[in-house]
Protein backbone atom coordinates (compact mmCIF):
# COMPACT_ATOMS: atom_id res chain seq x y z
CA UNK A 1 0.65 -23.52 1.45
CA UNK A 2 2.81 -24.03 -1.74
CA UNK A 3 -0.61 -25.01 -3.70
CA UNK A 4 -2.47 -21.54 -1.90
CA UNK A 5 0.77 -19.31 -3.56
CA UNK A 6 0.03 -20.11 -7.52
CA UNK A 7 -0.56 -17.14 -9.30
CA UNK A 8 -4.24 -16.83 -10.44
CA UNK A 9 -3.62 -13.57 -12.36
CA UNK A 10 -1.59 -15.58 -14.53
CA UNK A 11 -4.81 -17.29 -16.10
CA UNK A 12 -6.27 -14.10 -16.05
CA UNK A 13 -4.42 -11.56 -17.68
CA UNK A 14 -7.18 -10.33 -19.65
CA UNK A 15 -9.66 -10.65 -17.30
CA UNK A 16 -7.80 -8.40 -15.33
CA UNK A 17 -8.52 -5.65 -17.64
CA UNK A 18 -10.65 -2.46 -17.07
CA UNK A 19 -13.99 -4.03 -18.17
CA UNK A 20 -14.18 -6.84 -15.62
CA UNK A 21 -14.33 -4.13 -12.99
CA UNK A 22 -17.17 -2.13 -14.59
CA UNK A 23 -19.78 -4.17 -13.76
CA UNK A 24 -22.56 -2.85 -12.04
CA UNK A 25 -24.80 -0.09 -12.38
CA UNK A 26 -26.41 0.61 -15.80
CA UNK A 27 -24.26 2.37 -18.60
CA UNK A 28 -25.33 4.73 -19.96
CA UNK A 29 -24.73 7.68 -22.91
CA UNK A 30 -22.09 10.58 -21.40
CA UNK A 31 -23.88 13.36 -19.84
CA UNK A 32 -22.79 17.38 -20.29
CA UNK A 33 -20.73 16.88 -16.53
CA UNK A 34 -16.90 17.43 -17.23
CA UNK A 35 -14.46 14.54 -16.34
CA UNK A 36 -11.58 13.44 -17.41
CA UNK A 37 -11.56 9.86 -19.51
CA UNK A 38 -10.12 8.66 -16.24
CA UNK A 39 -13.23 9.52 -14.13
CA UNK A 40 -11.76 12.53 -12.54
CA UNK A 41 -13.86 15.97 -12.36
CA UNK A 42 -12.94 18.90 -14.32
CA UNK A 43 -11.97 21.64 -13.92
CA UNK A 44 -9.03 21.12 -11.56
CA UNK A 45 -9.04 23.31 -8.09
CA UNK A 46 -6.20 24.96 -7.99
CA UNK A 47 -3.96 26.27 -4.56
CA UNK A 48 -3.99 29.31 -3.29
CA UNK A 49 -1.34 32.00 -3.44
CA UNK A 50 -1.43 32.23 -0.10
CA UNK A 51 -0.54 28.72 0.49
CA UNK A 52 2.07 28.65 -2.07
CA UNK A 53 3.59 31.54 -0.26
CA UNK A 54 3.54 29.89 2.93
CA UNK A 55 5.07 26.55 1.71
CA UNK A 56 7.81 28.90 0.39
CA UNK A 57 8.34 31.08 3.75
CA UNK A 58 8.54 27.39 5.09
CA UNK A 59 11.38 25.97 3.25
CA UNK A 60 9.16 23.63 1.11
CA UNK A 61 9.17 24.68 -2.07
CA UNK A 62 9.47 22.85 -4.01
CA UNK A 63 7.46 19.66 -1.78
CA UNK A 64 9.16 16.77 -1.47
CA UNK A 65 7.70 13.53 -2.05
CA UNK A 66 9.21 10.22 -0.63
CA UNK A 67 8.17 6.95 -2.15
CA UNK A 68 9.88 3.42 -1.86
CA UNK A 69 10.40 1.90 -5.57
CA UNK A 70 10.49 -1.95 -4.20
CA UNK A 71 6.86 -1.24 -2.55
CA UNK A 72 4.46 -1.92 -5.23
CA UNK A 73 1.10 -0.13 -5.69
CA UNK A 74 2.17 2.46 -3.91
CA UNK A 75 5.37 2.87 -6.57
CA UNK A 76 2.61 3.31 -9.29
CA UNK A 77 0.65 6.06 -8.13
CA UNK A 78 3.86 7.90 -6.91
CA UNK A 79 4.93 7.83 -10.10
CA UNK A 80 1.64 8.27 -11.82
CA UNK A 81 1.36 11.25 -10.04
CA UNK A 82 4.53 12.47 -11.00
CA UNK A 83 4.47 11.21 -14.76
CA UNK A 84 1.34 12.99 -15.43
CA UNK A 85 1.53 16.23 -13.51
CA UNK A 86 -1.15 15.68 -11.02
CA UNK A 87 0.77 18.48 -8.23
CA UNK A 88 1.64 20.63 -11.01
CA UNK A 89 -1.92 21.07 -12.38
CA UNK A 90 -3.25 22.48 -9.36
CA UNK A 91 -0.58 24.44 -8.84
CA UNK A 92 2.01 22.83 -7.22
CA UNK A 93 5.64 21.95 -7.94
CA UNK A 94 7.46 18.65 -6.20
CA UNK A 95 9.77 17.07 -6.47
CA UNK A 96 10.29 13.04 -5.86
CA UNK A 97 12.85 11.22 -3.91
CA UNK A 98 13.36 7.42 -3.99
CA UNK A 99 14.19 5.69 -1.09
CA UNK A 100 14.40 1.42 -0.09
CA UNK A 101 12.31 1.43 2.57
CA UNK A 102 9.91 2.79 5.29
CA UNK A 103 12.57 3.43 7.90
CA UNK A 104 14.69 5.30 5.17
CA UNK A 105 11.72 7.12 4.81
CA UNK A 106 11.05 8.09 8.52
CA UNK A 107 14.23 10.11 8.49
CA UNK A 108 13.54 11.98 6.42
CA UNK A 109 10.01 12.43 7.37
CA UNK A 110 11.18 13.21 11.01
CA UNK A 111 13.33 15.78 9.64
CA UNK A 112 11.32 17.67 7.66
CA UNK A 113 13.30 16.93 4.53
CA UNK A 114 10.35 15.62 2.63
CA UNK A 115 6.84 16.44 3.62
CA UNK A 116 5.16 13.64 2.04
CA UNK A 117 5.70 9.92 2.40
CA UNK A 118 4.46 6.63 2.23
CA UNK A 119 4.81 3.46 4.93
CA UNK A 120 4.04 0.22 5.80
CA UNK A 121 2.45 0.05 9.35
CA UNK A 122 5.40 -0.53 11.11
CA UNK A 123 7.28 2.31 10.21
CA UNK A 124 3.70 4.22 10.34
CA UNK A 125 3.75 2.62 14.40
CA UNK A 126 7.57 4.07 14.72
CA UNK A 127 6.45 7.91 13.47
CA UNK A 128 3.51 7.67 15.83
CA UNK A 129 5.05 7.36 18.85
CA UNK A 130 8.01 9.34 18.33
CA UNK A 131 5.81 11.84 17.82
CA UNK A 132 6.01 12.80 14.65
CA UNK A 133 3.18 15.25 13.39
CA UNK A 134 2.11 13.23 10.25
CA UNK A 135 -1.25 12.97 8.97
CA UNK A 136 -2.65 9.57 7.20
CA UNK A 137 -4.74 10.69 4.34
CA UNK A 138 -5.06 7.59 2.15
CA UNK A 139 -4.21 4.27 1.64
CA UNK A 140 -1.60 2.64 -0.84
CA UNK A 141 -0.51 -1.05 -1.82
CA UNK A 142 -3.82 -2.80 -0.05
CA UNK A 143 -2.65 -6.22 1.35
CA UNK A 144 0.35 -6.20 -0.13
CA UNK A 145 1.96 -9.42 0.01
CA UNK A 146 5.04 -10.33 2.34
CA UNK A 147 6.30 -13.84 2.61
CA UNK A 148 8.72 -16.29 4.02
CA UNK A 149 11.12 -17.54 1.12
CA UNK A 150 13.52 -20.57 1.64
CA UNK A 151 16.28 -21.23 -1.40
CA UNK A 152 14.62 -24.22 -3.89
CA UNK A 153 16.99 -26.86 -2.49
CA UNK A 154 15.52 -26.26 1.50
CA UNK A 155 14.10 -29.13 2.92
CA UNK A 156 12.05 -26.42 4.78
CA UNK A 157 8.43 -26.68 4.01
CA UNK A 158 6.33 -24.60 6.41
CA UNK A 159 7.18 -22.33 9.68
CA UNK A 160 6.87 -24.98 11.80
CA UNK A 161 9.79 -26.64 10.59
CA UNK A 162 12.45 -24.21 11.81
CA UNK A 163 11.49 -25.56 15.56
CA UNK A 164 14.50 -27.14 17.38
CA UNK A 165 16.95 -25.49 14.67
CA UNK A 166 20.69 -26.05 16.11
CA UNK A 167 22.09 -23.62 15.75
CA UNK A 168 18.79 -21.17 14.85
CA UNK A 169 17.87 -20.78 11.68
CA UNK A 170 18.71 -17.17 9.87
CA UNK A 171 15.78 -15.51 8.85
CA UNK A 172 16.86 -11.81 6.46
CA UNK A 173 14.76 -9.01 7.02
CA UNK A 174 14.18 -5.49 6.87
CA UNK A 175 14.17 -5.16 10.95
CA UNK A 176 11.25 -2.33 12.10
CA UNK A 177 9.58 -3.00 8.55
CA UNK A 178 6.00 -4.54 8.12
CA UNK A 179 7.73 -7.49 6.88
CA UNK A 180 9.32 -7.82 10.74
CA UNK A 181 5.69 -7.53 12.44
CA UNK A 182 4.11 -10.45 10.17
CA UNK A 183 6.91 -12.61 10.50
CA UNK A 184 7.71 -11.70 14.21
CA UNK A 185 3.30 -12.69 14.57
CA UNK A 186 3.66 -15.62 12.22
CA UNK A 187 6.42 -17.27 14.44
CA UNK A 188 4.75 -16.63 17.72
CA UNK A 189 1.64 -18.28 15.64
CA UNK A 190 3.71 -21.29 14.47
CA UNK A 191 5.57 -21.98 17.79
CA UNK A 192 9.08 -20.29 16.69
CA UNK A 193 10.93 -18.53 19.72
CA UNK A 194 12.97 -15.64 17.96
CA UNK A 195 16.86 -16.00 19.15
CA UNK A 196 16.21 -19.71 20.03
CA UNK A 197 15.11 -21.25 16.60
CA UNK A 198 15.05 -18.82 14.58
CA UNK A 199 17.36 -15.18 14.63
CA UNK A 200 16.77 -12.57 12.56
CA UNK A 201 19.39 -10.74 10.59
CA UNK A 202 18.67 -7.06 9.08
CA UNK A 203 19.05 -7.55 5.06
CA UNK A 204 18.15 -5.06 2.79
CA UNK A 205 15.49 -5.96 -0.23
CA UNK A 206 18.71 -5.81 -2.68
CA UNK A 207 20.53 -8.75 -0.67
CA UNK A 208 17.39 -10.92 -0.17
CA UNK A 209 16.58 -11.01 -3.55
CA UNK A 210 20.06 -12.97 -3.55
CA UNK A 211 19.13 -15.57 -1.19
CA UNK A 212 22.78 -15.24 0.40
CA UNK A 213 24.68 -18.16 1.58
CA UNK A 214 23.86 -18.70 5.48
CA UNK A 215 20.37 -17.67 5.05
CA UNK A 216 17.68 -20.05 5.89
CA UNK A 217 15.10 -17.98 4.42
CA UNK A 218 14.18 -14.54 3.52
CA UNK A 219 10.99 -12.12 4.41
CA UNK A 220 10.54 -9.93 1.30
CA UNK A 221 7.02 -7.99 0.26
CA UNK A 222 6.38 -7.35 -3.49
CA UNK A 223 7.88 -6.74 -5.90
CA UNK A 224 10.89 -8.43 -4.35
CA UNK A 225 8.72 -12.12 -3.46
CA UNK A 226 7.73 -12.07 -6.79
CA UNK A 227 10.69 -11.36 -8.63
CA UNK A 228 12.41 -14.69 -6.61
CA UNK A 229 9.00 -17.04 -6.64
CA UNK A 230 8.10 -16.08 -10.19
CA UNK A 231 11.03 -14.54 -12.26
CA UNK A 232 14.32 -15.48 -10.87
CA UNK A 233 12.67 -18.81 -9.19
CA UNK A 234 15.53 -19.66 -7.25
CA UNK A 235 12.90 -19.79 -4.41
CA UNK A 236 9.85 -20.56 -2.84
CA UNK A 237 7.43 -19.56 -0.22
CA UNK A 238 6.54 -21.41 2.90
CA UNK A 239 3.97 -18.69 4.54
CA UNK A 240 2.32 -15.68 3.34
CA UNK A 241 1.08 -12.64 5.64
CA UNK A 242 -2.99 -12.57 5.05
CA UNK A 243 -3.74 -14.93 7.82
CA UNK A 244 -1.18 -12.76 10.42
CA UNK A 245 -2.41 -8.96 9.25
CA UNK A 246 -5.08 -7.02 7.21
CA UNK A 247 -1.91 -4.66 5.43
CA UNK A 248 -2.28 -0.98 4.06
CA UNK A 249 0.37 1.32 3.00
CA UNK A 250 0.09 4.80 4.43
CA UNK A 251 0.26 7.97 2.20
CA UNK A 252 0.88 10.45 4.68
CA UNK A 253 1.96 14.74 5.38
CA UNK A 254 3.10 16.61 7.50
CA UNK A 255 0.82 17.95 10.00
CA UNK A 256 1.68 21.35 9.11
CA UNK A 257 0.04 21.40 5.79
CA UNK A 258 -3.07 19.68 6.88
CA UNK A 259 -3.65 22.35 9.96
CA UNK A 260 -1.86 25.47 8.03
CA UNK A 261 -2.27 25.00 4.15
CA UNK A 262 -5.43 22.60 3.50
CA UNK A 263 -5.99 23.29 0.46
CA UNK A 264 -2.30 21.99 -0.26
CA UNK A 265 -3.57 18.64 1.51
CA UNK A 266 -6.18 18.56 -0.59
CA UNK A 267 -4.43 18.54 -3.63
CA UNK A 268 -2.07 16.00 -2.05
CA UNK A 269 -4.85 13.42 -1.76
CA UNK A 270 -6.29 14.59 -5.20
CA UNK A 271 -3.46 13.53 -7.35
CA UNK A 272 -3.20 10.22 -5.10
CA UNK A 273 -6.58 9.56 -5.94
CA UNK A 274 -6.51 11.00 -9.59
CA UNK A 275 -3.45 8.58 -10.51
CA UNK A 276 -5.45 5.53 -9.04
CA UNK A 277 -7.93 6.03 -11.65
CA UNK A 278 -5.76 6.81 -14.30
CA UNK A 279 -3.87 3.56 -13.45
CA UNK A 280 -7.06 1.91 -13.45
CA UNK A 281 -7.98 3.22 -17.36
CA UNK A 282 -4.38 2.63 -18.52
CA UNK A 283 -2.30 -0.47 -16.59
CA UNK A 284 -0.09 -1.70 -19.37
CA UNK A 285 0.74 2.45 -19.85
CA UNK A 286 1.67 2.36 -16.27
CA UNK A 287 3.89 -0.44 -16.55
CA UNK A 288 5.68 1.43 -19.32
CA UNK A 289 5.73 4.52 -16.76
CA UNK A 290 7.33 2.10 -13.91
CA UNK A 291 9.67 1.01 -16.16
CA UNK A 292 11.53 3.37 -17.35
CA UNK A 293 11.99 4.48 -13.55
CA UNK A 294 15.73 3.81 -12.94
CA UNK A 295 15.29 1.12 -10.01
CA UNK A 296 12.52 -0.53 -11.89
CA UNK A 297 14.25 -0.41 -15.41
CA UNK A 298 15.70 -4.26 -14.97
CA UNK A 299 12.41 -5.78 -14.15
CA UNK A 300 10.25 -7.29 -16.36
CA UNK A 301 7.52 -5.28 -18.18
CA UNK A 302 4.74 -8.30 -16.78
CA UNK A 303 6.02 -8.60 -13.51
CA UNK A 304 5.47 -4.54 -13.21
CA UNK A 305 2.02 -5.24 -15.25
CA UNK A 306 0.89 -7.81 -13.09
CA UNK A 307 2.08 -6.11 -9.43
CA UNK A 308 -0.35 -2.70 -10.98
CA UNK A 309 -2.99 -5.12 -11.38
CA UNK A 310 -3.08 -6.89 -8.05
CA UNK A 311 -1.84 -3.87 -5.74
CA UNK A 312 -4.09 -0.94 -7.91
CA UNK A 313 -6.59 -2.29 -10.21
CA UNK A 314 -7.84 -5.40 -7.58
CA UNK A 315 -10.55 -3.71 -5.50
CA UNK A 316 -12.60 -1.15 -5.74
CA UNK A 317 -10.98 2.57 -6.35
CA UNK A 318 -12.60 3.38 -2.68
CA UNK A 319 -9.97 1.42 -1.27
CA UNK A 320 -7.56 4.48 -0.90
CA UNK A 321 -10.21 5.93 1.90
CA UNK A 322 -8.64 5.90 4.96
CA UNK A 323 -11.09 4.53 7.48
CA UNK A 324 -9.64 5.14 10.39
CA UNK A 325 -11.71 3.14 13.26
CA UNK A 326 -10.74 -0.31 11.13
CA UNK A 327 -6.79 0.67 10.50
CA UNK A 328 -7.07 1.96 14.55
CA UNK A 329 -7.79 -1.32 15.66
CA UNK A 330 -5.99 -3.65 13.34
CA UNK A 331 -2.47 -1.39 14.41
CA UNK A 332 -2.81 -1.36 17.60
CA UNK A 333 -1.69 -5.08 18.06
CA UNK A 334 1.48 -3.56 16.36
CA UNK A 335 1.90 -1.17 18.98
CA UNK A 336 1.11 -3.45 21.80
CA UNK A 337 3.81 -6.76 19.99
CA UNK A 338 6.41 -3.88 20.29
CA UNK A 339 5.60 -2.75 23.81
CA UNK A 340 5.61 -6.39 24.93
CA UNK A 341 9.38 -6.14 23.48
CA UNK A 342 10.24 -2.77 25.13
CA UNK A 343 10.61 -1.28 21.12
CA UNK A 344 8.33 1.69 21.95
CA UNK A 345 8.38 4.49 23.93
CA UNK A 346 5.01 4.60 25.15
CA UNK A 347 1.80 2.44 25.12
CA UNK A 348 0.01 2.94 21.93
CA UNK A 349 -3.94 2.80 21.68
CA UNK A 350 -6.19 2.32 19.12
CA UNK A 351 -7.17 5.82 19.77
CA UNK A 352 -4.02 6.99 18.54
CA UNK A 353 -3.99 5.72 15.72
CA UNK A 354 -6.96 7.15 14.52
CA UNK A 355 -5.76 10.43 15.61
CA UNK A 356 -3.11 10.52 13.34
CA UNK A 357 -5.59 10.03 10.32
CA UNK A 358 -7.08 12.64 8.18
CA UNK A 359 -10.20 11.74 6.59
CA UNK A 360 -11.59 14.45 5.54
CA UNK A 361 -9.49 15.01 2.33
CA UNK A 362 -10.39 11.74 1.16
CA UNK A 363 -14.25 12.96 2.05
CA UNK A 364 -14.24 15.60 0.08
CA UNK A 365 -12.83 14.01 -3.11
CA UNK A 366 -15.32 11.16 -2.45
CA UNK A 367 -17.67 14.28 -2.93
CA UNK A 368 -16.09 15.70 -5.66
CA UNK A 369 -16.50 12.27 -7.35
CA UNK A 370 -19.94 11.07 -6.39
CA UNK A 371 -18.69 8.08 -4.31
CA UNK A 372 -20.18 6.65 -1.50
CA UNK A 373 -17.65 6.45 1.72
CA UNK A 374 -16.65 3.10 2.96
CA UNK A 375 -16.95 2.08 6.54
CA UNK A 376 -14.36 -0.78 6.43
CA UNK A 377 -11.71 -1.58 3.44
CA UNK A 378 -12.66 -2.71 0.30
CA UNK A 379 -10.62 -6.43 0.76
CA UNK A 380 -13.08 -7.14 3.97
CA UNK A 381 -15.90 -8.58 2.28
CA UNK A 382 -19.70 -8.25 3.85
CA UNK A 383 -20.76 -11.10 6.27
CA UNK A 384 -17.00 -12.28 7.26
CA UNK A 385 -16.47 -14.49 9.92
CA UNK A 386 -13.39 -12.93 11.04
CA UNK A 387 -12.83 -10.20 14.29
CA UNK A 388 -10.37 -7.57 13.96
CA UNK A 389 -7.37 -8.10 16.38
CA UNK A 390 -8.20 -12.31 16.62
CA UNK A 391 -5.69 -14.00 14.33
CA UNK A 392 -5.48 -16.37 12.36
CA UNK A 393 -7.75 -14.08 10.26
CA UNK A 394 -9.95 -16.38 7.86
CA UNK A 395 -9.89 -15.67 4.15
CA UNK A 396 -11.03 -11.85 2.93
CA UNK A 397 -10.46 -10.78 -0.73
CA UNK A 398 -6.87 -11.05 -1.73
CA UNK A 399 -5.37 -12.31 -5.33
CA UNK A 400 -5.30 -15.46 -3.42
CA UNK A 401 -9.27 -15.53 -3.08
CA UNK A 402 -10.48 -13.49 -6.08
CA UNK A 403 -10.79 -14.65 -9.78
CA UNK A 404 -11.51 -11.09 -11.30
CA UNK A 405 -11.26 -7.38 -9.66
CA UNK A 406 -14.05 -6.32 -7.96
CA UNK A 407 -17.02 -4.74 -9.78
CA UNK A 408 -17.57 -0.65 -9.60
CA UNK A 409 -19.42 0.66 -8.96
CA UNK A 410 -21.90 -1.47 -7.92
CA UNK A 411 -25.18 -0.79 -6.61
CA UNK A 412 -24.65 2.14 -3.86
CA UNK A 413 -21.76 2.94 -4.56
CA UNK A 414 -22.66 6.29 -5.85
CA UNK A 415 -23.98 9.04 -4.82
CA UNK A 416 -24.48 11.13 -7.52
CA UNK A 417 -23.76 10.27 -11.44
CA UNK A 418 -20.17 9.42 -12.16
CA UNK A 419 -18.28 9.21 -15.94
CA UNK A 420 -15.32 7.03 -16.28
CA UNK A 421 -13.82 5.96 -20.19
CA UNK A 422 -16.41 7.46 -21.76
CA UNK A 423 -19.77 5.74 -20.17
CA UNK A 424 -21.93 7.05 -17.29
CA UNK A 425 -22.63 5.41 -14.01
CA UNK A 426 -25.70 6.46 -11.82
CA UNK A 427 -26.52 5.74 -8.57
């Protein structure tokens, strides 16, 4: 496993650039069609009056926007979106509140404080069956990595070797995060019996990072893993999540704006999708951005670089669609681990999770753009060998598998002609 966990991005920082993921279709000279240098088509649509009226009659105006700085790729475009003005340029104003993880984030969610947020799929799983009228309308931080970490010094070298600990072994997590639901899977995988060899402690990303005393090993996702494995290095990983769960990130709303103000959701998954491609023209500028973000000041400038490049810049910019029949059926075995453990209130179907996505925003700006829509996520590559819901998953795309980004577009990929730093793409 320790071999699988080098860094390839680290031999291929250029490679990583813009260029490598232009291949494909033929280039050719700009056409009279307006779009930004970023790909995105002018002019902007604004909201209505009407809308902005109602969001103020509501309470919710300004919006609030909740987004997790620790969560990378999903960080970026939150901030991306709020660097650059993406809301205000269609007319609305926001505002942006930081918070440490998903659960924080489901408070305020639940309470109507903010109105837009962003999840892993655990706390997605909690808002679902509580209820919670939230709409999924794109995807954020695409197999974002979680892992085990054990201090240097461990003689720990895989899962497996926690068996038979006397007294159990101390795993710190973020309990009813994603990084609980791999770990809790990975155990079950690797023969572990939770509260007999191993018990798990709730530790917030800020302690982990520490690697506190009593601690046999940590469950971070990135930026936190990284920060330990490859810029404090004061540990290492024994397991990573691919083989255990296909991970998205949720951006998410309120169900009120998609089914009262959808022109507001519109521009919601707009500026998600605007920022994405403005990351992907200008990574080391969004690094810069991230940076001077007050939880993100003390990291280092190629850490934030290299987590923009792996969680934004990796696949294909169709990755934020929100296919809901593939997320529907991967979740569900959340839903039915944490019935199994009496954590939910109610039995949870593939069904429902599809209900609580919105597609149809993402449609339209697929549209808008000239992309073709995806029927299953960019990181699932054509051909595999691998059934939703049967893990161990074999390999799919993931830094772990891929020496360069992946080309776009790419034959069908388009619909119609699309313009993105200064070339043309047709289909």
């Amino acid at each position: 496993m320790q071999s699988q966990l080098r860094h390839p991005f680290r031999r291929l920082a250029v490679a990583l650039g813009l260029a490598a993921t232009l291949a494909g279709g033929p280039v050719l000279a700009a056409e009279k069609a307006q779009f930004t240098d970023w790909g995105w088509p002018q002019p902007y649509e604004k909201v209505s009056e009407k809308s902005i009226n109602w969001l103020k009659d509501k309470g919710w105006w300004p919006l609030t926007v909740a987004w997790q700085p620790p969560f990378s790729g999903q960080n970026a475009s939150l901030v991306t979106i709020n660097r650059l003005d993406f809301l205000a340029k269609r007319g609305l104003e926001a505002k942006f509140q930081a918070f440490n993880s998903g659960p924080d984030i489901n408070e305020a969610i639940t309470s109507g404080k903010a109105q837009v947020g962003n999840g892993g799929n655990f706390p997605l799983t909690t808002l679902i069956d509580k209820n919670v009228p939230i709409k999924v309308v794109g995807i954020t931080a695409p197999n974002l990595k979680h892992q085990t970490i054990v201090p240097n010094d461990s003689p720990v070298k895989s899962l497996k070797d926690f068996k038979g600990s006397n007294p159990p072994a101390v795993i710190g997590i973020v309990t009813g995060s994603s990084a609980e639901f791999y770990f809790q899977i990975a155990a079950a995988e690797n023969g572990l019996a939770v509260g007999r060899d191993v018990v798990l402690k709730n530790l917030p990303l800020s302690e982990q990072i520490q690697l506190p005393k009593g601690i046999a090993a940590v469950v971070p996702w990135d930026l936190t893993a990284s920060l330990i494995t490859q810029e404090k290095k004061t540990g290492r990983s024994i397991d990573v999540s691919y083989p255990y769960n296909i991970y998205q990130g949720s951006y998410y709303l309120r169900q009120e704006l998609v089914d009262n103000v959808p022109d507001v959701a519109q521009a919601l998954t707009d500026a998600l999708i605007e920022a994405n491609l403005w990351i992907r023209l200008n990574p080391e500028k969004t690094a810069d951005l991230l940076g001077e973000e007050p939880n993100l000041k003390n990291v280092p400038k190629t850490l934030l670089l290299q987590q923009v490049q792996e969680y934004n810049n990796l696949y294909k910019p169709t990755y934020v669609h929100p296919t809901p029949a593939f997320w529907g059926q991967e979740n569900a075995r959340i839903a039915q681990w944490l019935k199994q453990g009496n954590r939910l209130q109610r039995t949870l179907t593939a069904k429902d999770y599809e209900n609580a996505f919105a597609p149809q925003f993402a449609d339209k700006a697929f549209a808008k753009l000239g992309w073709k829509i995806p029927t299953q996520p960019a990181a699932i590559p054509k051909n595999w060998s691998g059934k939703v819901g049967q893990h161990p998953y074999p390999e799919y795309d993931t830094y772990l598998t891929l020496k360069a980004p992946q080309a776009f577009p790419e034959k069908g990929d388009l619909t119609k002609a699309w313009q993105f730093n200064g070339k043309s793409f047709k289909p």
